[in-house]
Protein backbone atom coordinates (compact mmCIF):
# COMPACT_ATOMS: atom_id res chain seq x y z
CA UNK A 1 249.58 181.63 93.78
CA UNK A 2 250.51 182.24 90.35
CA UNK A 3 252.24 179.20 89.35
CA UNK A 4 249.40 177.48 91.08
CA UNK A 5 246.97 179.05 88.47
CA UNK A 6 249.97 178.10 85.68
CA UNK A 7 250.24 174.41 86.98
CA UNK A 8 246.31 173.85 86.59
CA UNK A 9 245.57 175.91 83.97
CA UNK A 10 244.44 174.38 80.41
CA UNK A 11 246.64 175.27 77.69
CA UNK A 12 244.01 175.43 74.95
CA UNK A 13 241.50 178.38 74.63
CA UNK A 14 239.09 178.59 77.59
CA UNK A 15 236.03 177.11 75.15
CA UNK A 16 238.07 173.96 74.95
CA UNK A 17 238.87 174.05 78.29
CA UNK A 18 235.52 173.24 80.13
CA UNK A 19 234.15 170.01 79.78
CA UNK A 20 230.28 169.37 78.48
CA UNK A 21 228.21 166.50 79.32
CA UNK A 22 225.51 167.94 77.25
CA UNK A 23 225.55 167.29 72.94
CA UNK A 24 224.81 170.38 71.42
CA UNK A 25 221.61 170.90 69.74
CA UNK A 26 220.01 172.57 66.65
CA UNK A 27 216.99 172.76 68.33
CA UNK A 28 215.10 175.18 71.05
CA UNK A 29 215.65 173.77 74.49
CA UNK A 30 213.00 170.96 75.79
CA UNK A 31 212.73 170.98 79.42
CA UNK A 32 211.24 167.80 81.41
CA UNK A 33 207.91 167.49 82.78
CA UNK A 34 209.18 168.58 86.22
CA UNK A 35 210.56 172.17 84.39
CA UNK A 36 207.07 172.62 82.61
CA UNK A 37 205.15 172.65 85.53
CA UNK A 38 207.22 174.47 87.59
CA UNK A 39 207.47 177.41 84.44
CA UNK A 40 203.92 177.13 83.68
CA UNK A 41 202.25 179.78 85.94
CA UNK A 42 204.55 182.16 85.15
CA UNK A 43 204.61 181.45 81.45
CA UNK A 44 200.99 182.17 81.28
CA UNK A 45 201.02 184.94 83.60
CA UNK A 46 203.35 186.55 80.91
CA UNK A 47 200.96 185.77 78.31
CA UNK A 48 197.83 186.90 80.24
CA UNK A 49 199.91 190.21 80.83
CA UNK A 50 198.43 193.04 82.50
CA UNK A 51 194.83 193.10 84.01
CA UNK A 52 192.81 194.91 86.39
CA UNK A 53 193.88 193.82 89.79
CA UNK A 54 189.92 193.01 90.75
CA UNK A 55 186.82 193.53 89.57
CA UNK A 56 186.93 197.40 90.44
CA UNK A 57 190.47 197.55 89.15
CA UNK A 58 189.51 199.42 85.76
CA UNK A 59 186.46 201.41 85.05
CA UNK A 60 184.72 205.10 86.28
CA UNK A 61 184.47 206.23 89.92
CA UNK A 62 182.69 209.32 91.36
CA UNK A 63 185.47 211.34 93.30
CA UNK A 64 188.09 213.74 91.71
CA UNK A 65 191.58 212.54 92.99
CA UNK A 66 190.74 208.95 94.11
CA UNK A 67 187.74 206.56 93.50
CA UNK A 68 185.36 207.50 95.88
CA UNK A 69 182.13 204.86 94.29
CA UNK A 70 183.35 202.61 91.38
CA UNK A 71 180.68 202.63 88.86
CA UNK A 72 181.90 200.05 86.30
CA UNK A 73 183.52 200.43 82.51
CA UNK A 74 180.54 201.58 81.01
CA UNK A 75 178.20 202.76 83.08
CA UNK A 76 175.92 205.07 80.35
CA UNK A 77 174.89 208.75 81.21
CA UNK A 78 177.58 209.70 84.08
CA UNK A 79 175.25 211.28 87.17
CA UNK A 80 175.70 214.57 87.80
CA UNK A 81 179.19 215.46 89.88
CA UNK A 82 182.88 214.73 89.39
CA UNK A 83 184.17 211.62 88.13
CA UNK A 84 187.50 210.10 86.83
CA UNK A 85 189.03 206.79 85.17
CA UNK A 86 190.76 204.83 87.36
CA UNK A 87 192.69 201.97 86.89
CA UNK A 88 194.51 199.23 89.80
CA UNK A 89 196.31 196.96 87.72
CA UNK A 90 197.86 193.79 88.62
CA UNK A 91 201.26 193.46 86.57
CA UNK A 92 203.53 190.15 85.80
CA UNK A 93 206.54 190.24 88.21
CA UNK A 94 208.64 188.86 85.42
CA UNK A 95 211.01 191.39 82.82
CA UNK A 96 211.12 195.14 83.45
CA UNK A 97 209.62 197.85 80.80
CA UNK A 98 205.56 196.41 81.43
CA UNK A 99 203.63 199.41 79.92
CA UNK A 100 200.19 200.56 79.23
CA UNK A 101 198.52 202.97 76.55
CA UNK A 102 195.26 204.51 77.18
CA UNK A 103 193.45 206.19 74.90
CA UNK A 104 190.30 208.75 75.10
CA UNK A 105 187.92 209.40 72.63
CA UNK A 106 184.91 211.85 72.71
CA UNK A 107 182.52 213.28 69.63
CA UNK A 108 180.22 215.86 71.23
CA UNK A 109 176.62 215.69 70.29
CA UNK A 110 175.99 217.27 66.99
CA UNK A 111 174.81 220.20 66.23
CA UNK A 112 172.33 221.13 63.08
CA UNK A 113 175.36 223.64 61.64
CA UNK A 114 178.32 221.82 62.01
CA UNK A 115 179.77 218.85 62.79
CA UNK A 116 182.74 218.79 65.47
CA UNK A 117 185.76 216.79 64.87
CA UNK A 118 186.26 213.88 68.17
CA UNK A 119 188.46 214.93 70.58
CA UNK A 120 191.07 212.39 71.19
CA UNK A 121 193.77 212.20 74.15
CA UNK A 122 196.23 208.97 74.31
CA UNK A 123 198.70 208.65 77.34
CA UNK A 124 201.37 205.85 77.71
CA UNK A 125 202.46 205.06 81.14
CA UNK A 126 205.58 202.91 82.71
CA UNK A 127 203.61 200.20 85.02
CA UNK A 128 205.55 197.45 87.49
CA UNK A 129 204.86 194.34 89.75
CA UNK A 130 203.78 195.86 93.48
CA UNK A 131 203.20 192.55 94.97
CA UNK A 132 200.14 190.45 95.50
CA UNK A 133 198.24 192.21 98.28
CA UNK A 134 197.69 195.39 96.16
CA UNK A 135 197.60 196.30 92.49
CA UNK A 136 199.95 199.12 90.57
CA UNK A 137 197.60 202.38 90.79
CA UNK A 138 197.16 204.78 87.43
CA UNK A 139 194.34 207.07 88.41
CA UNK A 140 193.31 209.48 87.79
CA UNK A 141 194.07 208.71 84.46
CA UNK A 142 190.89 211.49 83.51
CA UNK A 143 188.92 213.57 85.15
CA UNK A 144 185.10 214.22 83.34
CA UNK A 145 182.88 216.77 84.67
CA UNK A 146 178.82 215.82 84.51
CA UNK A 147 177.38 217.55 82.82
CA UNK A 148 180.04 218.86 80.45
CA UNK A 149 180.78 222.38 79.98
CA UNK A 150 181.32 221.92 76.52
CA UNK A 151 178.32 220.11 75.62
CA UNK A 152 176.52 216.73 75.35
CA UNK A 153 179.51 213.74 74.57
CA UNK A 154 179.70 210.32 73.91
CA UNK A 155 183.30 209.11 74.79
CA UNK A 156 185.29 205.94 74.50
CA UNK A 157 188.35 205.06 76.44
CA UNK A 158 190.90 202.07 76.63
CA UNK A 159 193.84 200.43 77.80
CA UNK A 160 195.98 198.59 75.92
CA UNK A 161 199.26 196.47 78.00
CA UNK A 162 202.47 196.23 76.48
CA UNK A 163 205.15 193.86 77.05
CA UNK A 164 208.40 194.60 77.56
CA UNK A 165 208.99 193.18 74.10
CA UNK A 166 206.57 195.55 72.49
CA UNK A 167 204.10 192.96 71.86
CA UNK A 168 200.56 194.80 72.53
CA UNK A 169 197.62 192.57 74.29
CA UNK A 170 193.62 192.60 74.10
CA UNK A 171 192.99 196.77 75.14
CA UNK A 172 190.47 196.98 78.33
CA UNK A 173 187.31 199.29 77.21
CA UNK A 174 184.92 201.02 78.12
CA UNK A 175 182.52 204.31 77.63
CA UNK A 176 180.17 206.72 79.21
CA UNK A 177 178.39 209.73 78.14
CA UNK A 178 177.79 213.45 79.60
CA UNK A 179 174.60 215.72 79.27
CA UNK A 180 175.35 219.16 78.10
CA UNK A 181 175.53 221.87 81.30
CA UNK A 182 173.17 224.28 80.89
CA UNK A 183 175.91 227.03 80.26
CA UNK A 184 176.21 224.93 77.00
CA UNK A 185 173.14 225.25 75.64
């Protein structure tokens, strides 16, 4: 076996060795009409990057562990009862380390005396591909309580996707506010 590999082996370095039918270029590779289609949906499903998987896929929901009632991103004055932000997101099956930051914001209602500082809470979270039937689940990412113990708040919240190359997208937003509890007052 060895002097079979000796017989037909090349006796310059192995780069000289293999033979190319293709002239090297200075530029970026161009790929035929027949490559560009076939790349295209996933090129721009890389580009869209991560989304809500429908139209309930991002927003508030009555219920405490799981969205019992989807009320929307920004559905005003929260009823009275528990609630959370949920988000079902659909993620590009293409390169691993997808990622998304959300971020919660909320300045209580002020007071006469004093002015409270906005509370502020951001999260980052590891997301990935789970097929096409059903989107990658983050909930809940917060639980609010209506009305607030604390008080009367305006709040803010969003989700910003993050390729794998770092490269942050258009944030998904939304906000809500709580009436003050009557312990609060």
């Amino acid at each position: 076996m060895f002097l079979f590999l000796l017989i037909f082996s090349c006796s310059k370095p192995p780069a000289d060795c293999v033979e190319s039918n293709t002239p090297p270029t200075d530029e970026g590779v161009s790929l035929s009409a027949f490559e560009q289609d076939l790349l295209a949906p996933a090129i721009n499903e890389i580009r869209v990057g991560i989304v809500p998987f429908s139209e309930t896929g991002f927003g508030i929901c009555e219920g405490i562990q799981k969205c019992e009632r989807f009320l929307g991103a920004t559905p005003g004055l929260l009823p009275e009862g528990d609630h959370l932000i949920h988000a079902e997101l659909k993620v590009p099956n293409y390169g691993d380390g997808w990622t998304v930051r959300f971020s919660h914001e909320c300045t209580p209602a002020e007071k006469k005396d004093t002015k409270v500082p906005p509370n502020v809470w951001t999260k980052s979270y590891t997301v990935k591909h789970s097929g096409p039937n059903r989107g990658y689940r983050v909930s809940p990412l917060i639980r609010i309580k209506s009305p607030h113990p604390s008080g009367a708040r305006t709040c803010t919240y969003s989700l910003t996707p993050v390729r794998p190359d770092g490269k942050e997208l258009p944030a998904h937003q939304g906000s809500y506010e709580t009436s003050a509890s009557l312990q609060s007052e």
